[in-house]
Protein backbone atom coordinates (compact mmCIF):
# COMPACT_ATOMS: atom_id res chain seq x y z
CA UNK A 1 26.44 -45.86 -5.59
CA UNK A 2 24.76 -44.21 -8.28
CA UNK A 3 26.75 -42.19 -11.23
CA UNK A 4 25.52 -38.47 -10.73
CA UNK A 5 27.45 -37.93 -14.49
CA UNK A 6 27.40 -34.21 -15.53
CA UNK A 7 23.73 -32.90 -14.27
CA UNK A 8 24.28 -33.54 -10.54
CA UNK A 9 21.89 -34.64 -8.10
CA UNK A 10 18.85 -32.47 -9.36
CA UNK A 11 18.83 -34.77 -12.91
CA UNK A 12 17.77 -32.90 -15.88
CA UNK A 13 14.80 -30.74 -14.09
CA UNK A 14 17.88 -28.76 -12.51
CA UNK A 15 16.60 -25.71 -10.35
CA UNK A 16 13.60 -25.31 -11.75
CA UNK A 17 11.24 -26.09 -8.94
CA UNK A 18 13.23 -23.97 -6.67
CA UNK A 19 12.77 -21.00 -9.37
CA UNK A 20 9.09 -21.69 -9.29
CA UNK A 21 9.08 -21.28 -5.91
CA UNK A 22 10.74 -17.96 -5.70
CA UNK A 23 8.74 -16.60 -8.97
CA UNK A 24 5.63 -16.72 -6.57
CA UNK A 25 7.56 -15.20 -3.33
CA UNK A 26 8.46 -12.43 -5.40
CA UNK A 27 5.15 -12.18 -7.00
CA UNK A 28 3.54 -12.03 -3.45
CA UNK A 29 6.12 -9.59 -2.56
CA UNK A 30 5.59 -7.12 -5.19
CA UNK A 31 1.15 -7.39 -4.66
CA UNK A 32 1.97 -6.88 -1.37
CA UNK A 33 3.96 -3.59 -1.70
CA UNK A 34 1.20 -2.31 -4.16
CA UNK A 35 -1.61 -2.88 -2.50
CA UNK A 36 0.12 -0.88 0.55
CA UNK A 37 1.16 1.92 -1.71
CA UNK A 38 -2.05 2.55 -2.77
CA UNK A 39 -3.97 2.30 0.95
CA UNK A 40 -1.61 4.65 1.79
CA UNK A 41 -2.94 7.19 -0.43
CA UNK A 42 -6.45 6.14 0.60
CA UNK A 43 -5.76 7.16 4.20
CA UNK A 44 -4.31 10.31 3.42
CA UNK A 45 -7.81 11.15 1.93
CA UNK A 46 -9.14 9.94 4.58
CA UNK A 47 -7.58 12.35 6.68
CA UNK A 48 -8.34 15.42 4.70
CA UNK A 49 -11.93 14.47 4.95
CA UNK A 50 -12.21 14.20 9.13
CA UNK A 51 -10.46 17.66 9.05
CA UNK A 52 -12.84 19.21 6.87
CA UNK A 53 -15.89 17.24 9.02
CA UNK A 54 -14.63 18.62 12.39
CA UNK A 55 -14.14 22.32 10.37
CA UNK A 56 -17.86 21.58 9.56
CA UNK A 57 -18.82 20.66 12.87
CA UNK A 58 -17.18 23.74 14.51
CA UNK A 59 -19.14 25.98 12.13
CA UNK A 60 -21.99 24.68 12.86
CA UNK A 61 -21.44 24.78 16.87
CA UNK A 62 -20.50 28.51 16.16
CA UNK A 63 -17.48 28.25 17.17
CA UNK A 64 -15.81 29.85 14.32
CA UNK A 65 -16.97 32.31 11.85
CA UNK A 66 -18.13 31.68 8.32
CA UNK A 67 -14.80 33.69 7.26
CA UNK A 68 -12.64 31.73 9.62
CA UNK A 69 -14.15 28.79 7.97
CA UNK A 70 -13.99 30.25 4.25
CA UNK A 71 -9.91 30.59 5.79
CA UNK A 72 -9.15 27.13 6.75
CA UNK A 73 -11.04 25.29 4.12
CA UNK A 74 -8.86 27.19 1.84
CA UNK A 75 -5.83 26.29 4.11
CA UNK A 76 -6.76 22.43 3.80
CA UNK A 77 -6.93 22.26 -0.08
């Protein structure tokens, strides 16, 4: 039907929309793996902090001594 010459059937825009279209999957991809690094390290703050709350709690219930407590804080950091 048509001649297709040398460029093919894209014409002279060639890949480009496809290469758009992967810039921004890879782009999402890469926001994606940041944002999940760095709520990782969030929660492992998080963490840390309950353990020293429920150390604070048990001191304050007298369950453990103010040594034992001096001892585990220490442990924790």
């Amino acid at each position: 039907m048509f001649a297709q010459g040398y460029m093919g059937q894209m014409g002279s825009m060639g890949y480009f929309p496809l290469m758009g279209f992967v810039f921004w999957i890879v782009f999402a991809i890469v926001i994606f793996l940041l944002v999940n690094y760095f709520r990782r390290d969030d929660t492992h703050v998080r963490r840390t902090s309950s353990a020293l709350e429920i150390l604070e709690e048990r001191l304050v219930k007298g369950e453990i001594s103010k040594e034992e407590f001096l001892d585990i804080k220490k442990t924790l950091r």
